[in-house]
C-alpha atoms as a PDB file:
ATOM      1  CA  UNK A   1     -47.160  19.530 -21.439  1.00  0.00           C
ATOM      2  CA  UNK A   2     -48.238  16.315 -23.047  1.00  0.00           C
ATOM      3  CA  UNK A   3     -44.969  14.952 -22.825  1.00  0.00           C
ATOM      4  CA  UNK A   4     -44.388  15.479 -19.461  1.00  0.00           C
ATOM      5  CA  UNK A   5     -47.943  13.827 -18.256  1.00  0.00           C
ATOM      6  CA  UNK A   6     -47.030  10.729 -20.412  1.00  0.00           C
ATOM      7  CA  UNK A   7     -43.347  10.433 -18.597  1.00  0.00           C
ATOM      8  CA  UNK A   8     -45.239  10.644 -14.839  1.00  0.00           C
ATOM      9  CA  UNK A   9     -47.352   7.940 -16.218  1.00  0.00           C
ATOM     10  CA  UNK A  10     -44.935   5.302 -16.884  1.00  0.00           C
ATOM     11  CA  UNK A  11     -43.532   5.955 -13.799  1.00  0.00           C
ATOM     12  CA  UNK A  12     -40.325   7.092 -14.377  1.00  0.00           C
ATOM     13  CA  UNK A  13     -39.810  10.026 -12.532  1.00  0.00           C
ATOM     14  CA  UNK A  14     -36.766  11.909 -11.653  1.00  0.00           C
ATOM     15  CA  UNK A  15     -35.377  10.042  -9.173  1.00  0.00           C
ATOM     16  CA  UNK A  16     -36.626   6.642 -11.156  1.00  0.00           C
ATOM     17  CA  UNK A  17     -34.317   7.231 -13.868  1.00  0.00           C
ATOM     18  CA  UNK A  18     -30.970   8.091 -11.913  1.00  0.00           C
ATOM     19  CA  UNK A  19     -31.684   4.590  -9.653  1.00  0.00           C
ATOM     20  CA  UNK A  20     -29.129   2.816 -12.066  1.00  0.00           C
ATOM     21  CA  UNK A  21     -26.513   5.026 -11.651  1.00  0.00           C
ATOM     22  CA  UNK A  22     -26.913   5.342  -8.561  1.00  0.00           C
ATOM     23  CA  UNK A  23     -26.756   1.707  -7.851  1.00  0.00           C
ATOM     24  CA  UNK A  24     -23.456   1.552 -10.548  1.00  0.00           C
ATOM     25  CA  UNK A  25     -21.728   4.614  -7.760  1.00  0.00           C
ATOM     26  CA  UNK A  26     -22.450   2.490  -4.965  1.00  0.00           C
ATOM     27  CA  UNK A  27     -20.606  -0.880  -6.660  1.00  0.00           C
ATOM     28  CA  UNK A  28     -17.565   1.212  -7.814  1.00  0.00           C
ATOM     29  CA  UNK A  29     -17.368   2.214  -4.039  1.00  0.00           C
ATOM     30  CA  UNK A  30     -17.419  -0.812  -2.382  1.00  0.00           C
ATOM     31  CA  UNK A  31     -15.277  -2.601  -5.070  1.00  0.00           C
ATOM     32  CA  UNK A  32     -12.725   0.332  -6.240  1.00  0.00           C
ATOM     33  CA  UNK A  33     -12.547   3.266  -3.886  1.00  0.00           C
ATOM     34  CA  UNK A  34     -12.805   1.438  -0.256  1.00  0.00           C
ATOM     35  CA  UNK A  35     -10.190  -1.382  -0.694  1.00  0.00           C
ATOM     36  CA  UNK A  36      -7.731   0.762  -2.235  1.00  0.00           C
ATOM     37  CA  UNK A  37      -8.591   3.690   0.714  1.00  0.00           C
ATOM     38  CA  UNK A  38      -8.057   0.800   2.809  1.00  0.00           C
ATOM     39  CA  UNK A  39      -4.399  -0.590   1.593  1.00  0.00           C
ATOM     40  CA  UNK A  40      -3.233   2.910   1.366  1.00  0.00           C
ATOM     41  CA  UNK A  41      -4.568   3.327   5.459  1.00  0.00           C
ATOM     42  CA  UNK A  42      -2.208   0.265   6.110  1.00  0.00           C
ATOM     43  CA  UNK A  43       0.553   1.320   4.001  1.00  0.00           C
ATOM     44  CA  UNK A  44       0.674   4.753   5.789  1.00  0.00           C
ATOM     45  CA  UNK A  45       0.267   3.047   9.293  1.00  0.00           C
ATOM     46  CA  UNK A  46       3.281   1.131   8.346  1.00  0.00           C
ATOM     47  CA  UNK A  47       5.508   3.775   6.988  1.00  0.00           C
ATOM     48  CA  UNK A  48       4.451   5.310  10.179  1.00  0.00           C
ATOM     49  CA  UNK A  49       5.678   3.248  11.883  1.00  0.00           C
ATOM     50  CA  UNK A  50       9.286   2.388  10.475  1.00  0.00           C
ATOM     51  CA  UNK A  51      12.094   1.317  12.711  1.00  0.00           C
ATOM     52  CA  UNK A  52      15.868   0.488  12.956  1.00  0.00           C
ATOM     53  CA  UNK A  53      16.673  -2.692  11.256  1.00  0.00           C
ATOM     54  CA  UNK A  54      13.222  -2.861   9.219  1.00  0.00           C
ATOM     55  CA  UNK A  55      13.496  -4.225   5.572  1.00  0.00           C
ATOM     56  CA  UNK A  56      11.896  -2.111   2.948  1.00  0.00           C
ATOM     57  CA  UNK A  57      11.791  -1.618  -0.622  1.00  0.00           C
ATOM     58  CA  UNK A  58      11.153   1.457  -2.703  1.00  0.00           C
ATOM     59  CA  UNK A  59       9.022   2.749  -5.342  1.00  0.00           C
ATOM     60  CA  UNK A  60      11.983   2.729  -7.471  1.00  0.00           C
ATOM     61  CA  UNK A  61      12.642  -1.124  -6.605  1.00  0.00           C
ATOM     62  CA  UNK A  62      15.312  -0.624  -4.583  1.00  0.00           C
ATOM     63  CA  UNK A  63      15.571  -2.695  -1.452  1.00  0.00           C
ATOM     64  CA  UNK A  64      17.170  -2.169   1.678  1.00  0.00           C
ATOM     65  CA  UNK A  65      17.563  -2.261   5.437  1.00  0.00           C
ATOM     66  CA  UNK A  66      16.849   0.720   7.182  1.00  0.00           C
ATOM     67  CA  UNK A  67      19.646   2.646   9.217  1.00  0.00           C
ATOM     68  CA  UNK A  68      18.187   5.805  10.629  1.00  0.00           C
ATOM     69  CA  UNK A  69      14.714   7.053  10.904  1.00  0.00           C
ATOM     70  CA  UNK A  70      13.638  10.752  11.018  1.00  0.00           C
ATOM     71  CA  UNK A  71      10.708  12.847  10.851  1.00  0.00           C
ATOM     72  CA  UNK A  72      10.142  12.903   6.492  1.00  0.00           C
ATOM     73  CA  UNK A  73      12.943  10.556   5.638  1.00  0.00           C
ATOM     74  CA  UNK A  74      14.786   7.453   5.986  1.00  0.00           C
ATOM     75  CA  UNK A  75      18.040   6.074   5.270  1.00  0.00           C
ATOM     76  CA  UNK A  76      18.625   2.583   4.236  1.00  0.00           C
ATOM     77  CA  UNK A  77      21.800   0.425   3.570  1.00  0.00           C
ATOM     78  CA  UNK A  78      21.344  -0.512   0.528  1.00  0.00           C
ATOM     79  CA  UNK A  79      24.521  -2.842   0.117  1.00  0.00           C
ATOM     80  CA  UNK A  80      26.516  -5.582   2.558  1.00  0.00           C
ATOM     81  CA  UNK A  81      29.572  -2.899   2.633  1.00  0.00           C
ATOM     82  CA  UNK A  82      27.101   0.011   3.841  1.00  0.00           C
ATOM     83  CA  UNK A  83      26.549   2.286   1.452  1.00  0.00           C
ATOM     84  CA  UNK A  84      23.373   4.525   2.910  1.00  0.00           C
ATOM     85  CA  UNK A  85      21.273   6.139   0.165  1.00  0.00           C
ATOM     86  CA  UNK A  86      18.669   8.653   1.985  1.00  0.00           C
ATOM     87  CA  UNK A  87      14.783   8.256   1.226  1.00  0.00           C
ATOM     88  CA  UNK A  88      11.499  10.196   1.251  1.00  0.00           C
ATOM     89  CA  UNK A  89       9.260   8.460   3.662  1.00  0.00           C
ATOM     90  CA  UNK A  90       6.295   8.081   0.597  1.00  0.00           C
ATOM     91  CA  UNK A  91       8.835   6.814  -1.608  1.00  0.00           C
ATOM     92  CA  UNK A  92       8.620   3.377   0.497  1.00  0.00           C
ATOM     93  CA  UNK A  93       6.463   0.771  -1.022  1.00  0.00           C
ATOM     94  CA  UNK A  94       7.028  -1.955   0.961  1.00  0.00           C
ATOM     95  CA  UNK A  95       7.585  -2.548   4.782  1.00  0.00           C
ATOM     96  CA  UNK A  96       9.289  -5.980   6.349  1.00  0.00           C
ATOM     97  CA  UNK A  97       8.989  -5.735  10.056  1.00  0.00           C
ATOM     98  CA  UNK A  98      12.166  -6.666  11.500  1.00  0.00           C
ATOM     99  CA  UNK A  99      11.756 -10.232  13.884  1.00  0.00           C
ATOM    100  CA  UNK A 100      13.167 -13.160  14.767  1.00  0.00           C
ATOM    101  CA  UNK A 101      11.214 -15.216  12.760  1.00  0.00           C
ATOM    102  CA  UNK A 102      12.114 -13.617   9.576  1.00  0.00           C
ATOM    103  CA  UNK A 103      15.537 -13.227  10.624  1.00  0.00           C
ATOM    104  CA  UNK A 104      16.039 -16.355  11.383  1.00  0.00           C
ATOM    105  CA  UNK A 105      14.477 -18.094   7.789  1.00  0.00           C
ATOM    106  CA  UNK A 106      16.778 -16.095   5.683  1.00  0.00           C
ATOM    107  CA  UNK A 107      20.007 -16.586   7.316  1.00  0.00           C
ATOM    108  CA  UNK A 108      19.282 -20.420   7.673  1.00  0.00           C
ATOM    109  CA  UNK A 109      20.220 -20.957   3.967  1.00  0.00           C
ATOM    110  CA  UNK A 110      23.463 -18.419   3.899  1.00  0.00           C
ATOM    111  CA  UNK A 111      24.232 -20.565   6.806  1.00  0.00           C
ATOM    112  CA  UNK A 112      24.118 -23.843   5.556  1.00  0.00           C
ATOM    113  CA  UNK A 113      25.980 -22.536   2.524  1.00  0.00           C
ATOM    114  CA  UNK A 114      28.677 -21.851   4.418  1.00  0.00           C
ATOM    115  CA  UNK A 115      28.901 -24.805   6.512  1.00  0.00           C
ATOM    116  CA  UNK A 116      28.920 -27.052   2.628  1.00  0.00           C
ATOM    117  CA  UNK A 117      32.396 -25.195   1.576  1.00  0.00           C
END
């Protein structure tokens, strides 16, 4: 009974002592768990929304240009003479929106290739 009379003394009570891991929880949130929650968020917005003529690339590296879209997977040419290897929508890492812009900046160099020969 001592013990516990000499503890309330100093102050540190229950709640005193868990304040530092408390505090620790709260850090690993807001640096670990919420930006990754986030990313994923985007990622699945993104695979979402997947269209005709999107770049992508896979978890397994492989990168291609999407052909048909349907409810859980996708089908991408994967090579200039159109060989279509079907795809698990989650097994898409990376999305490329399809636009002019980006269009237009890689098929500038091909181009001028081809004009040099």
């Amino acid at each position: 009974m001592n013990t516990y009379h000499l503890l309330a003394a100093d102050g540190q009570s229950g709640f005193g002592a868990f304040m530092p891991m408390i505090l620790i929880l709260i850090i690993f949130y807001f640096i670990l768990i919420r930006p990754q929650t986030k990313a994923r968020k985007e990622l699945e917005a993104r695979i979402a929304s997947i269209k005709k003529g999107d770049k992508v690339i896979t978890t397994g590296g492989i990168h291609g240009l999407v052909h048909h879209v349907s409810d859980k997977t996708v089908t991408l040419k994967v090579t200039s003479e159109g060989a279509l290897m079907k795809f698990e929508k989650p097994s898409i890492q990376v999305v490329n929106k399809a636009g002019k812009d980006s269009k237009n900046a890689e098929e500038t160099p091909v181009e001028e290739e081809k004009s040099q020969d």
